[in-house]
N, C-alpha and C. Protein backbone atom coordinates (compact mmCIF):
# COMPACT_ATOMS: atom_id res chain seq x y z
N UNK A 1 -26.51 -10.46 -9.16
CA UNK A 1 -25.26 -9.73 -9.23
C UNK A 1 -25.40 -8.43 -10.02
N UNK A 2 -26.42 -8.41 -10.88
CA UNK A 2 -26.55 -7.22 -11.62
C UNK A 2 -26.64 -5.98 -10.81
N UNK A 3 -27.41 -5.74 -9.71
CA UNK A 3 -27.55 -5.17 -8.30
C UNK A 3 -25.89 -3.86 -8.38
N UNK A 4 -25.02 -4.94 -8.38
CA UNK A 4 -24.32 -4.31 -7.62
C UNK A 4 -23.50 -3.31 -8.36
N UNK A 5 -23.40 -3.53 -10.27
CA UNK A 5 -23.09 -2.95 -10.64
C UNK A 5 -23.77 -1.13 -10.97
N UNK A 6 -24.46 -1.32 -10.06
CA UNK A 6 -25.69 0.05 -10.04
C UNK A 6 -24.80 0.85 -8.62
N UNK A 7 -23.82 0.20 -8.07
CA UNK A 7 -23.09 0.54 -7.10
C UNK A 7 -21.02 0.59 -7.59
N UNK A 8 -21.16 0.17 -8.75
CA UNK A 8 -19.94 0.32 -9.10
C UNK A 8 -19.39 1.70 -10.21
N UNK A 9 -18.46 2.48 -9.33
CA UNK A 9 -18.17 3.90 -9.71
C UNK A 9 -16.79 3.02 -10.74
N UNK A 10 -17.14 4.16 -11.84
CA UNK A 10 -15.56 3.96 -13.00
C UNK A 10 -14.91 4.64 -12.10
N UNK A 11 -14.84 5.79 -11.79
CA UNK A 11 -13.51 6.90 -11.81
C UNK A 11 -13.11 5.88 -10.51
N UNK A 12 -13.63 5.54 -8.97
CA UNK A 12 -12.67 4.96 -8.10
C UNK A 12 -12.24 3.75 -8.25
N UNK A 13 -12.94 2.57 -9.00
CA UNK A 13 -12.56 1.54 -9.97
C UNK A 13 -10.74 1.76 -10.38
N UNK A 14 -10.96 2.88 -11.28
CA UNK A 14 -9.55 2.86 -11.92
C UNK A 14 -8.66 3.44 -10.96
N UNK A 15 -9.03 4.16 -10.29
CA UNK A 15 -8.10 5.21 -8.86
C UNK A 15 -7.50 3.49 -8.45
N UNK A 16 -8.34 3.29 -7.62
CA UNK A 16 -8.52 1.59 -7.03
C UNK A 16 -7.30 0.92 -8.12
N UNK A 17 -7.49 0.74 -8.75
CA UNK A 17 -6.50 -0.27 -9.67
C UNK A 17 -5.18 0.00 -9.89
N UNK A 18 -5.26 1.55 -10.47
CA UNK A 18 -3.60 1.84 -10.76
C UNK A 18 -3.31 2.14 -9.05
N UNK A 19 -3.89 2.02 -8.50
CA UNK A 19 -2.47 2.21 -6.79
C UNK A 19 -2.52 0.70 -6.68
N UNK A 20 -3.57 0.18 -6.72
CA UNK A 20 -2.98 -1.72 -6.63
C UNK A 20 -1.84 -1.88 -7.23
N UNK A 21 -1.76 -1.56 -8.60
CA UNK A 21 -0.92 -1.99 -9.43
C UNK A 21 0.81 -1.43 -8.92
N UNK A 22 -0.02 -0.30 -8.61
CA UNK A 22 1.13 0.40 -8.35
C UNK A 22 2.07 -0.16 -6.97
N UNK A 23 1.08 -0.64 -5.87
CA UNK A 23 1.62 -1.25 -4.72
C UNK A 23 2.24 -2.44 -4.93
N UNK A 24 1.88 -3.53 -5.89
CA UNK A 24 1.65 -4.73 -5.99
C UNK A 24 3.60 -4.39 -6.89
N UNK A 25 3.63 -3.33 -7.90
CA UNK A 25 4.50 -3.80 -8.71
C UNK A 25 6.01 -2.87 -7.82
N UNK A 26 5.46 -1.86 -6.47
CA UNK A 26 6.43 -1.27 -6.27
C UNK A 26 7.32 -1.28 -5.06
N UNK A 27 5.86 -1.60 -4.12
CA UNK A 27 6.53 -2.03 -2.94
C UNK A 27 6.52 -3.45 -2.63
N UNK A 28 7.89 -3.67 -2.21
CA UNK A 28 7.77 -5.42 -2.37
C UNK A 28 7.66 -5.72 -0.89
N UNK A 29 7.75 -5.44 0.11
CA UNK A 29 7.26 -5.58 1.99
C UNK A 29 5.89 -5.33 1.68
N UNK A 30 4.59 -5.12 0.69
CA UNK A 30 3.24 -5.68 1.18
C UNK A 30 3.12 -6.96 0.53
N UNK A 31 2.71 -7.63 1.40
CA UNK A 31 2.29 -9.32 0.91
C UNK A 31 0.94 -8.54 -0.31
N UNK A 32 0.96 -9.70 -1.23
CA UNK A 32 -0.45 -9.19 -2.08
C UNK A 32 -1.44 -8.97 -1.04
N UNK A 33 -2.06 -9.79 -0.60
CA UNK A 33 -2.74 -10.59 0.43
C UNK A 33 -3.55 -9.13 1.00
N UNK A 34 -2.74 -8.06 1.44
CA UNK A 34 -3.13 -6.97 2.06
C UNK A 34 -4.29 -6.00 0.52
N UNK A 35 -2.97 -5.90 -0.61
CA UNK A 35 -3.63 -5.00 -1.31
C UNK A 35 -5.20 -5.39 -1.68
N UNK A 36 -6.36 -5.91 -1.50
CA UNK A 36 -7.45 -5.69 -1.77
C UNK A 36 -7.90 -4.80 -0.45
N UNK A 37 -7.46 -5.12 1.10
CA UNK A 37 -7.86 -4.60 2.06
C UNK A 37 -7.35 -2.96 1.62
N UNK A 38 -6.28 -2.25 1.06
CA UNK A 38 -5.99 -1.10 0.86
C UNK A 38 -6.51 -0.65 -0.30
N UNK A 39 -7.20 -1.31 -1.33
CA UNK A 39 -8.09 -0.59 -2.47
C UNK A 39 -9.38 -0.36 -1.97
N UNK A 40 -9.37 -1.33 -0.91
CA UNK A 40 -11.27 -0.97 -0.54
C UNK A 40 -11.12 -0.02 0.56
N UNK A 41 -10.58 0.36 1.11
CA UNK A 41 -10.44 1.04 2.12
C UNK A 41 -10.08 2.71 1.09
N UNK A 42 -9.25 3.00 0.31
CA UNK A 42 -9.32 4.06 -0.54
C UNK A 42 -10.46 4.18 -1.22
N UNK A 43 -11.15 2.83 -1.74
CA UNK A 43 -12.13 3.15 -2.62
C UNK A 43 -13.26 4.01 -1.61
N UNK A 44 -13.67 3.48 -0.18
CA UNK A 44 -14.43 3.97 0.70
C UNK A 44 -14.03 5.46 0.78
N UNK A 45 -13.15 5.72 1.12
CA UNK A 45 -12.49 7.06 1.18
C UNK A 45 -12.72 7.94 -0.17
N UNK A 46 -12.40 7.38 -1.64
CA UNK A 46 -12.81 8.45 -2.68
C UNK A 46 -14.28 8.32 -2.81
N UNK A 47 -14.93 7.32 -2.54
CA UNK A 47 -16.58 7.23 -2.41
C UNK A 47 -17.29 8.46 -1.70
N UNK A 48 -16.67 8.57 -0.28
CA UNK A 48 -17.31 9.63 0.55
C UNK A 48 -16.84 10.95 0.50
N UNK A 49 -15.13 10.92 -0.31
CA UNK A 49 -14.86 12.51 -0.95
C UNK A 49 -16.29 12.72 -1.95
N UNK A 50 -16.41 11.86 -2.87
CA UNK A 50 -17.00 12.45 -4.00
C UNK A 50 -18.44 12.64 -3.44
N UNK A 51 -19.17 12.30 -2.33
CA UNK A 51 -20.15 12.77 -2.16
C UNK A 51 -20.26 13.51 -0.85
N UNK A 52 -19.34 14.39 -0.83
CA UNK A 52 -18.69 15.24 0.32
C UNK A 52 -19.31 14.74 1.40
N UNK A 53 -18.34 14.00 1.85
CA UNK A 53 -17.96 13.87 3.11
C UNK A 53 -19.35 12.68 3.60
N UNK A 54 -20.66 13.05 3.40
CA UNK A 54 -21.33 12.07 3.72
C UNK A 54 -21.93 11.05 3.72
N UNK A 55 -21.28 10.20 4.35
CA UNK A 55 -21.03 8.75 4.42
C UNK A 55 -22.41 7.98 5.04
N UNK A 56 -22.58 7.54 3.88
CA UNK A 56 -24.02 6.79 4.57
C UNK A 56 -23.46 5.19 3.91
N UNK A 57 -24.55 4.28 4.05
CA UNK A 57 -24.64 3.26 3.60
C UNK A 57 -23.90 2.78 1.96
N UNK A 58 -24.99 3.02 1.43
CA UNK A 58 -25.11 3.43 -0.30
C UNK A 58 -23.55 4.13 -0.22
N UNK A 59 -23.12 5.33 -0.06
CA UNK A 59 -21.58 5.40 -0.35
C UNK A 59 -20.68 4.40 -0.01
N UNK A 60 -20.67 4.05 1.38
CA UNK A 60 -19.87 3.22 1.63
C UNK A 60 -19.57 1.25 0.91
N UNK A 61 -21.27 1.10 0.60
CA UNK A 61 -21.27 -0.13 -0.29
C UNK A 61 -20.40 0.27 -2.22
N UNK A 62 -20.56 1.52 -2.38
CA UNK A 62 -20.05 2.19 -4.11
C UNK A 62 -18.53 1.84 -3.35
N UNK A 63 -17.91 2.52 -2.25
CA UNK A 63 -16.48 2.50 -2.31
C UNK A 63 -15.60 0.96 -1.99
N UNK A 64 -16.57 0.25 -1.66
CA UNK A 64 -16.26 -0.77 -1.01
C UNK A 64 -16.22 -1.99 -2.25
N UNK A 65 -17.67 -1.89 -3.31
CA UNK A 65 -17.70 -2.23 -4.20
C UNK A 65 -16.45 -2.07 -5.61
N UNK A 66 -16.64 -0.68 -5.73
CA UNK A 66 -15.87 -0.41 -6.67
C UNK A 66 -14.00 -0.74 -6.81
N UNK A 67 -13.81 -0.45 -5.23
CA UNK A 67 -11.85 -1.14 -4.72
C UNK A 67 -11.98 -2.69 -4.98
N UNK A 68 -12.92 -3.13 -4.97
CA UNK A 68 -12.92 -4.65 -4.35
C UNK A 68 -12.72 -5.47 -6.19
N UNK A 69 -14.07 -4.76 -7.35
CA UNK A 69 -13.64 -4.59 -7.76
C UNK A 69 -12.33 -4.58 -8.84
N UNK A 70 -11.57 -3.30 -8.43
CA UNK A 70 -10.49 -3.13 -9.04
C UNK A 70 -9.30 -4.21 -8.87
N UNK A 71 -9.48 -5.49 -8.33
CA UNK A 71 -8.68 -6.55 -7.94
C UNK A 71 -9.16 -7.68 -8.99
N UNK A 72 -10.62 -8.01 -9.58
CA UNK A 72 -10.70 -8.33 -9.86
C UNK A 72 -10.18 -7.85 -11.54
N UNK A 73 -9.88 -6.57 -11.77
CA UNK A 73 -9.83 -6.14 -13.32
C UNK A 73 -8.46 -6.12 -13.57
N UNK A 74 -7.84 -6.84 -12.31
CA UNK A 74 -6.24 -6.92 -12.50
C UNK A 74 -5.42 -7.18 -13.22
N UNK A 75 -5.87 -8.12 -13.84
CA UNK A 75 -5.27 -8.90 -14.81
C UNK A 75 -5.41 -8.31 -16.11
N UNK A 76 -6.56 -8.04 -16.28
CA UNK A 76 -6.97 -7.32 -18.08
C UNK A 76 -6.22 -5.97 -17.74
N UNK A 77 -5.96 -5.27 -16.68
CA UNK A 77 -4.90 -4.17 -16.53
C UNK A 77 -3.49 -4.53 -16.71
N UNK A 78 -3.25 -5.74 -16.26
CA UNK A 78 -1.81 -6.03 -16.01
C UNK A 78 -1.40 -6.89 -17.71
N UNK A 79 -2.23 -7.10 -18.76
CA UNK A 79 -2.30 -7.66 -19.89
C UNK A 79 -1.82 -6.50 -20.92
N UNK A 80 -3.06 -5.25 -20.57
CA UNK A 80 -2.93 -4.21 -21.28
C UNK A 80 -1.63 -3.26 -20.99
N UNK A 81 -0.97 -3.49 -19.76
CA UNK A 81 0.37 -2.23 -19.67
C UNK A 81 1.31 -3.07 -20.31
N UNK A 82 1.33 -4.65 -20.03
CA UNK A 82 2.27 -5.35 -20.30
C UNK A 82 2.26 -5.16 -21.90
N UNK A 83 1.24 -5.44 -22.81
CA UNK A 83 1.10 -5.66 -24.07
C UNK A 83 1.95 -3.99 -24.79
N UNK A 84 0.95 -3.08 -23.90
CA UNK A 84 2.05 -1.82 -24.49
C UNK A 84 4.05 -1.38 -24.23
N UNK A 85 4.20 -2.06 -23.33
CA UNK A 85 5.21 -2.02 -22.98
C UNK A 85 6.27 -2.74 -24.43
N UNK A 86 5.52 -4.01 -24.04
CA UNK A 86 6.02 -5.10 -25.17
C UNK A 86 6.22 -4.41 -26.62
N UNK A 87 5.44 -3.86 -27.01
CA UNK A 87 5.25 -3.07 -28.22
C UNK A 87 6.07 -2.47 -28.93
């Protein structure tokens, strides 16, 4: 598993997360269920912006990686807005 973090980008990671968060807490017509399919699909998309435009393999595994990811860091996101909120 170590592998893959040699494929995991911060900046689309967090892009990836706050629109999850953002989908998950705003629009209530997407089932969760969808939002990992719409972080990896953006993450692919800011993957191949940031290495203009060309999309090979290796980009597409970083964008795919990194959205997929941002589902899993959900919770330590959704801990930390909550905790400041609370505050």
């Amino acid at each position: 598993m170590e592998f893959l973090n040699t494929f995991m980008l911060p900046v689309i990671l967090g892009i990836c997360l706050c629109v999850g968060y953002v989908v998950k807490k705003w629009i209530k017509d997407i089932d969760n269920r969808y939002i990992p399919t719409i972080v990896t699909v953006l993450g692919v998309i800011l993957s191949a912006w940031i290495a203009d435009w060309n999309l090979t393999p290796e980009v597409l595994l970083e964008g795919m990686i990194s959205g997929l990811a941002s589902t899993g860091f959900h919770q330590i996101f959704k801990q930390f807005i909550e905790a400041r909120t609370a505050a």
